[in-house]
Protein backbone atom coordinates (compact mmCIF):
# COMPACT_ATOMS: atom_id res chain seq x y z
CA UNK A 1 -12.50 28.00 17.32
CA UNK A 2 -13.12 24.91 15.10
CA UNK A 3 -11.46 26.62 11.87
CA UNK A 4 -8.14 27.64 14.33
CA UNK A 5 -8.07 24.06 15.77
CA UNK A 6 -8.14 22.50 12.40
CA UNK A 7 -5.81 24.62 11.33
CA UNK A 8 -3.77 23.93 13.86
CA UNK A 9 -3.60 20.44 13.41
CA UNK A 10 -3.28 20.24 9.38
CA UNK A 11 -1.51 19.12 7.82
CA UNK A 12 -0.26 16.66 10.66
CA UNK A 13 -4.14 15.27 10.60
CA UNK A 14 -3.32 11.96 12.81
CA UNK A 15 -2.32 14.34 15.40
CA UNK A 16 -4.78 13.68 18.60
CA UNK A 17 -6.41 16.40 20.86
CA UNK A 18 -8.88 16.22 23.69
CA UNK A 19 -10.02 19.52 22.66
CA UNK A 20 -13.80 19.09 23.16
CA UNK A 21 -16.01 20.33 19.81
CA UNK A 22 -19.20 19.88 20.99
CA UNK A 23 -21.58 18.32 24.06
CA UNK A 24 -24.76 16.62 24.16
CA UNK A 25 -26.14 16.09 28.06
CA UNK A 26 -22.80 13.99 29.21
CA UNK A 27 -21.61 13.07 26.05
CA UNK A 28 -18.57 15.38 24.57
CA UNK A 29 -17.34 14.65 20.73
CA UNK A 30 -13.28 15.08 20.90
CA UNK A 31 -11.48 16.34 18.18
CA UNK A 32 -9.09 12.94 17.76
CA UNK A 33 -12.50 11.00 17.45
CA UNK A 34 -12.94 12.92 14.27
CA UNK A 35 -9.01 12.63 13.04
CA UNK A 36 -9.57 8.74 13.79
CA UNK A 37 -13.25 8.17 12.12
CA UNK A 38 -12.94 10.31 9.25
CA UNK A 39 -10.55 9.33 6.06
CA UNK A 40 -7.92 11.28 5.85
CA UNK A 41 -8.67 12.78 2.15
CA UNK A 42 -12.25 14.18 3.18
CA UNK A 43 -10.18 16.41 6.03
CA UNK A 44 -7.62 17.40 3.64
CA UNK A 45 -10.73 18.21 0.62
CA UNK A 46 -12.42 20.41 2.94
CA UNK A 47 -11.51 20.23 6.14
CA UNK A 48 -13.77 22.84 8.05
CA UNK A 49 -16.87 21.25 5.80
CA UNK A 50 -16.27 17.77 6.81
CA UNK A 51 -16.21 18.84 10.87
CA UNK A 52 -19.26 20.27 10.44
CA UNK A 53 -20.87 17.29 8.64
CA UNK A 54 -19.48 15.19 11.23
CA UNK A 55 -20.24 17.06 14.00
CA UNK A 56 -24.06 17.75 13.31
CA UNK A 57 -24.61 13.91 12.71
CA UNK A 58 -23.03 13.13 15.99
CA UNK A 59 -25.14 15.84 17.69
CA UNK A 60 -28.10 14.22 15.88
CA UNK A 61 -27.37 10.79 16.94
CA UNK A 62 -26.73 11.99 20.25
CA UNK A 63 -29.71 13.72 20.82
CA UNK A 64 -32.03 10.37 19.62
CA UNK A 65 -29.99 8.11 21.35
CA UNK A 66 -30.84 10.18 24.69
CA UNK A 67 -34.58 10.51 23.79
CA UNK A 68 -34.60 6.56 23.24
CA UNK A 69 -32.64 5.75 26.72
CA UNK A 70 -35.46 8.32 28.19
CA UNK A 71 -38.56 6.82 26.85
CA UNK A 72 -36.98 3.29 28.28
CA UNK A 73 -36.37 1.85 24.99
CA UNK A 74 -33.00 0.17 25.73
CA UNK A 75 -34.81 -1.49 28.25
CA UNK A 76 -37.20 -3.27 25.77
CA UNK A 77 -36.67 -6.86 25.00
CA UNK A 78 -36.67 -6.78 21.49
CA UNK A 79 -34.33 -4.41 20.94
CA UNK A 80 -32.01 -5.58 23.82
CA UNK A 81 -31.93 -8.61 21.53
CA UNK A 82 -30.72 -6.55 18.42
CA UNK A 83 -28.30 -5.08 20.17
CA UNK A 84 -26.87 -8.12 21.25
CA UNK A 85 -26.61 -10.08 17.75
CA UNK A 86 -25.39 -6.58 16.52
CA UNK A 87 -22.66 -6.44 19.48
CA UNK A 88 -21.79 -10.55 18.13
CA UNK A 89 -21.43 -9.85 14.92
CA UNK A 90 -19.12 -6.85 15.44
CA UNK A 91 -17.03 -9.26 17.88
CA UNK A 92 -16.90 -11.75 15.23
CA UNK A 93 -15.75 -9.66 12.12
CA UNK A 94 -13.31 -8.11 14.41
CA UNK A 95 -11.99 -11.30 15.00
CA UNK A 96 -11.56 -12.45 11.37
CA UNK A 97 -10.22 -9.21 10.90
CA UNK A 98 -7.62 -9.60 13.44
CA UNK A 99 -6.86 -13.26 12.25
CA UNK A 100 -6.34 -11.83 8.66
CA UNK A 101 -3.82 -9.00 9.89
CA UNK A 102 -2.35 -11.53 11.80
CA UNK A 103 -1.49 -13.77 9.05
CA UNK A 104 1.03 -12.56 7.29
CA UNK A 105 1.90 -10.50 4.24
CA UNK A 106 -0.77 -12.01 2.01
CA UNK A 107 0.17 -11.45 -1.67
CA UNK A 108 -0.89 -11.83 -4.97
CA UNK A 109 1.71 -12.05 -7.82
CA UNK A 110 1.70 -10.52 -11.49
CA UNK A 111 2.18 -14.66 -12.45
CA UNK A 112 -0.62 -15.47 -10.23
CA UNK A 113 -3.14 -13.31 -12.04
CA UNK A 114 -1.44 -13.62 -15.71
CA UNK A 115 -2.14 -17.86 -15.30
CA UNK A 116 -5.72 -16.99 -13.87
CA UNK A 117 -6.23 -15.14 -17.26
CA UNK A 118 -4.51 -17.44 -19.08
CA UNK A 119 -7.30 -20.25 -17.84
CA UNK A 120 -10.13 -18.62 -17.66
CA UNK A 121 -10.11 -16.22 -20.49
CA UNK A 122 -13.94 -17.33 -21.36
CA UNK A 123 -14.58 -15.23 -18.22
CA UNK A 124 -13.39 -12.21 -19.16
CA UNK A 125 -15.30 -11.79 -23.01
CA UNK A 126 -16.69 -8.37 -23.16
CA UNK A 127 -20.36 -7.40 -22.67
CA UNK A 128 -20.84 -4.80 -25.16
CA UNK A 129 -18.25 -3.22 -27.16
CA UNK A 130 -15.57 -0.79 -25.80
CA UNK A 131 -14.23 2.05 -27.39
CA UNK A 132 -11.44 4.77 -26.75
CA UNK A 133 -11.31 7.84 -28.14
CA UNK A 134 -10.57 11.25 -27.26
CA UNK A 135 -13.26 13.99 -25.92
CA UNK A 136 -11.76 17.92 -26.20
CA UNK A 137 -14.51 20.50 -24.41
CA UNK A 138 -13.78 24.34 -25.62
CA UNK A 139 -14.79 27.42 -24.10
CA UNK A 140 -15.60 28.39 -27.73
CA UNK A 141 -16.58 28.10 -30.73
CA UNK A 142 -12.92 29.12 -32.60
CA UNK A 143 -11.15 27.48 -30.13
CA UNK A 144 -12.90 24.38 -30.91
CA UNK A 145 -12.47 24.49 -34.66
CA UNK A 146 -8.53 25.47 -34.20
CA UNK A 147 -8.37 21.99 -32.35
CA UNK A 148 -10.42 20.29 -34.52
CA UNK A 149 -8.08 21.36 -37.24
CA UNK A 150 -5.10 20.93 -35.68
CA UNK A 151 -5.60 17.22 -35.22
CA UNK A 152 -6.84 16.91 -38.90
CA UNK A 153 -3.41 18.09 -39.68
CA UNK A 154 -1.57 15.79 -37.31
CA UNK A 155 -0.85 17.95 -34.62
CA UNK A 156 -0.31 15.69 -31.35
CA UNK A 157 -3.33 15.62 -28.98
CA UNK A 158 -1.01 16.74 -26.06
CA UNK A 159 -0.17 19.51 -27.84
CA UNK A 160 -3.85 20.53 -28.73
CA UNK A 161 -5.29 19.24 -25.64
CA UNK A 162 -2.65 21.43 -23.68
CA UNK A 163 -3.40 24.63 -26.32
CA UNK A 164 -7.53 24.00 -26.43
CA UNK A 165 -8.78 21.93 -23.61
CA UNK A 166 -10.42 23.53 -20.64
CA UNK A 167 -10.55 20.06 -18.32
CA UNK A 168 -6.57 19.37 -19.69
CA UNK A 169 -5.83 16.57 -17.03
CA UNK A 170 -9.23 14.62 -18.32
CA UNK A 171 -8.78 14.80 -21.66
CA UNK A 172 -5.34 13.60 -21.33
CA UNK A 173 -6.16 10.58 -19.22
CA UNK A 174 -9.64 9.51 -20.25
CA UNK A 175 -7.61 9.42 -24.20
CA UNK A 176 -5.73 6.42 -22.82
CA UNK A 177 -8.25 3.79 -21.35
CA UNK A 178 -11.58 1.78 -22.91
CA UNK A 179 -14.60 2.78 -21.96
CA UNK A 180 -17.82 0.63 -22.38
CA UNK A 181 -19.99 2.35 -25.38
CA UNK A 182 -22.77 2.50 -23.54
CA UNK A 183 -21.44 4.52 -20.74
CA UNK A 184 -18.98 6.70 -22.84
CA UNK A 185 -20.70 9.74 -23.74
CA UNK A 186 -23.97 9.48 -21.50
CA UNK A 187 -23.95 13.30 -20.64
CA UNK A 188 -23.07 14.37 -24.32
CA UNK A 189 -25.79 12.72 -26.28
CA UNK A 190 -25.11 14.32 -29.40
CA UNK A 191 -21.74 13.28 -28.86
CA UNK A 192 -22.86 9.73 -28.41
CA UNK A 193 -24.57 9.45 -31.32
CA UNK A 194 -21.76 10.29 -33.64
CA UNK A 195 -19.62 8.31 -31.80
CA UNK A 196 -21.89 4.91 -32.30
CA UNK A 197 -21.41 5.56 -36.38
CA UNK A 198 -17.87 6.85 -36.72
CA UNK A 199 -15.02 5.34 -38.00
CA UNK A 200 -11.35 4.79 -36.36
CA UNK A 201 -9.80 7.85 -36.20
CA UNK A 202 -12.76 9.86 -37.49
CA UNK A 203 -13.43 13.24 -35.89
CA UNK A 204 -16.94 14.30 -35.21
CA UNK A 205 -18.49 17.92 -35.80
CA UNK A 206 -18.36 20.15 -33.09
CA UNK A 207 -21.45 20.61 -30.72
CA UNK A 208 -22.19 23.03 -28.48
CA UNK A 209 -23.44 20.69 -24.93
CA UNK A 210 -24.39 23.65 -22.28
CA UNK A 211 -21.73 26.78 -21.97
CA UNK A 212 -19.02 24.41 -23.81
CA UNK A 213 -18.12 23.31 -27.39
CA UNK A 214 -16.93 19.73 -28.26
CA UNK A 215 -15.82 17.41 -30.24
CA UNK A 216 -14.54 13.18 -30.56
CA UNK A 217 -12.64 11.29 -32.29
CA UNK A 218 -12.76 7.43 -31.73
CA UNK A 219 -9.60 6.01 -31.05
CA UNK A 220 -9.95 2.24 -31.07
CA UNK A 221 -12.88 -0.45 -30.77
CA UNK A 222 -13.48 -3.36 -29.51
CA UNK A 223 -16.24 -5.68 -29.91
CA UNK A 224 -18.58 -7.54 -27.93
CA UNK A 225 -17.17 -11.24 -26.93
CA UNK A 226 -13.91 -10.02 -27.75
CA UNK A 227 -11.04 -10.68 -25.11
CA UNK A 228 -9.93 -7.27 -23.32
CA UNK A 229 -6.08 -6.56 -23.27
CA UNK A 230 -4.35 -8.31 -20.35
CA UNK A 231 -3.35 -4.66 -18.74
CA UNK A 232 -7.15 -3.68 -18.97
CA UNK A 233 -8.16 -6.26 -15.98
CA UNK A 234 -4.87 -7.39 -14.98
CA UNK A 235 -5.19 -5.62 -10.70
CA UNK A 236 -8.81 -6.71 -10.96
CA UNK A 237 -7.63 -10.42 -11.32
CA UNK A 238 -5.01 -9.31 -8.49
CA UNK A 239 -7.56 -7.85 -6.30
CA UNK A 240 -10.21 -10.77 -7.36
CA UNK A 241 -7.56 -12.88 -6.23
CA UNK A 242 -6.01 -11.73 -3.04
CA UNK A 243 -10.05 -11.54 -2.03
CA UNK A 244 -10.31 -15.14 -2.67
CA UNK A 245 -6.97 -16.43 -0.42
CA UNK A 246 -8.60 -13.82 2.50
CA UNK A 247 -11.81 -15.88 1.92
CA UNK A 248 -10.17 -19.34 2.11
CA UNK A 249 -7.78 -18.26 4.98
CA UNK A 250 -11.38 -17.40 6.84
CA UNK A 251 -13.15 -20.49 5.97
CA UNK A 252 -10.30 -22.64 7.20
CA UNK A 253 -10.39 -20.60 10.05
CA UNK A 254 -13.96 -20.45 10.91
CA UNK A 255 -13.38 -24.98 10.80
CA UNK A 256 -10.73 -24.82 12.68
CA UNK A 257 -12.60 -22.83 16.01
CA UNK A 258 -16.16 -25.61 14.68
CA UNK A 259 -13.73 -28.76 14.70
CA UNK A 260 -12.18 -27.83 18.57
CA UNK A 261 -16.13 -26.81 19.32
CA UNK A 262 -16.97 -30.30 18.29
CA UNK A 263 -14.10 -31.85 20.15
CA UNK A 264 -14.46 -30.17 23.34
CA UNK A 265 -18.41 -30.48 22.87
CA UNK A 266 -19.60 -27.33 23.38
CA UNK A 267 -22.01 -27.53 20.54
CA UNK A 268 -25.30 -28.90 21.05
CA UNK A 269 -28.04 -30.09 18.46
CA UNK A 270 -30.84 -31.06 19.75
CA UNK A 271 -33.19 -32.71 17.57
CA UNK A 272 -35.37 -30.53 15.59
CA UNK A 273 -37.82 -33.23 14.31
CA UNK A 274 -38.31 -34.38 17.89
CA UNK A 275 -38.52 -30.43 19.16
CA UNK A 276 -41.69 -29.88 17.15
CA UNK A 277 -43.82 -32.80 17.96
């Protein structure tokens, strides 16, 4: 039934049901609570998996949060207490939340973040040097060699990645962006060895890493303390950014509701000192 309803409803995966997928005492999961809780891209991954998943941790949760209401445990102090600072602090990110999509578009523009780089360029020094290069796994052994040879003789890498490479889409995109060394070739080791010693443009020998033959060839480098190119960090500054107005447009916020607090004195402060004698 589960497979047939999800079917039914895919790819149109915001479309609500009150088709009931499972019941726990009272309680009844509904299909739309899953269509609204889970992201989109798990459902459309694996749809029939991620129901499951979903469904056996509500039926878990269920089935404890029934025991604890039995044994009386909603009834104890304590945790009536945690429940209540948990219920507050829900209420109040919900709030900031809704004051933040109430606000406005807020934006960050491509001058914005180029000036923040411009200042603070100290910030952004490398850690450890960064290198790009290009990574071709083989199936086997000839094929490996063929590419090897091909680039040796200036054959493009599209072309050799296209005639060669078994993960095609990887090779092609990992070719184009700096990665830190240290991170680079973690689950080739023999790989990362080479890598650490070669030259621009050099091309290491082939190794056979599990079922798979491969090769590098290192690209560009760049060293520690040296400034990264403005397109490597450019959206983090952006996203860095558009964090920090969210964070200012809250704080003002948040003194806005304390100053009308203070003028319609509703807070109280009692004096501590005086409290503990």
């Amino acid at each position: 039934m589960i497979s047939g309803l999800l079917l039914s409803c895919k790819p149109e995966i915001h479309e609500t049901t009150d088709e009931v997928i499972a019941r726990v005492g009272d309680s009844r999961l509904y299909l739309n609570e899953v269509f609204y809780q889970v992201p989109a891209l798990l459902l459309e991954h694996d749809s029939l998996a991620t129901l499951e998943k979903f469904r056996n941790n509500w039926i878990r949760r269920e089935l404890l949060h029934q025991e604890a209401i039995r044994l009386g445990l909603d009834k104890n102090p304590t945790i009536e207490s945690k429940i209540e600072t948990f219920k507050k602090d829900i209420l109040a990110q919900s709030l900031l939340d809704h004051m933040i999509s109430q606000s406005g578009d807020i934006q960050v523009t491509r001058q914005e973040a180029i000036a923040y780089y411009e200042t603070h360029k100290d910030q952004f020094k490398l850690n450890e040097p960064y290198i790009r290069f290009r990574h071709l796994s083989a199936a086997n052994m000839q094929d490996a060699e063929n590419a090897r040879q091909d680039l040796l003789r200036g054959i493009s890498w599209e072309n050799v990645v296209e005639r060669y490479a078994i993960n095609k889409q990887d090779a092609l995109r990992d070719a184009t962006v700096f990665h830190p060394l240290s991170l680079s070739l973690q689950n080739a080791p023999p790989l990362d060895q080479f890598i650490r010693r070669m030259g621009i443009n050099e091309i290491s020998p082939i190794q056979r890493i599990g079922t798979r033959y491969q090769f590098v060839q290192l690209i560009e480098r760049k060293s520690e303390g040296e400034l990264p190119d403005l397109t490597w960090v450019l959206d983090q500054v952006e996203d860095w950014l558009l964090l920090d107005k969210k964070r200012r447009l809250i704080s003002s916020y948040e003194q806005q509701i304390i100053r009308r607090a203070q003028a319609n004195k509703e807070i109280h402060l009692p004096d501590i000192n005086h409290t503990n004698e």
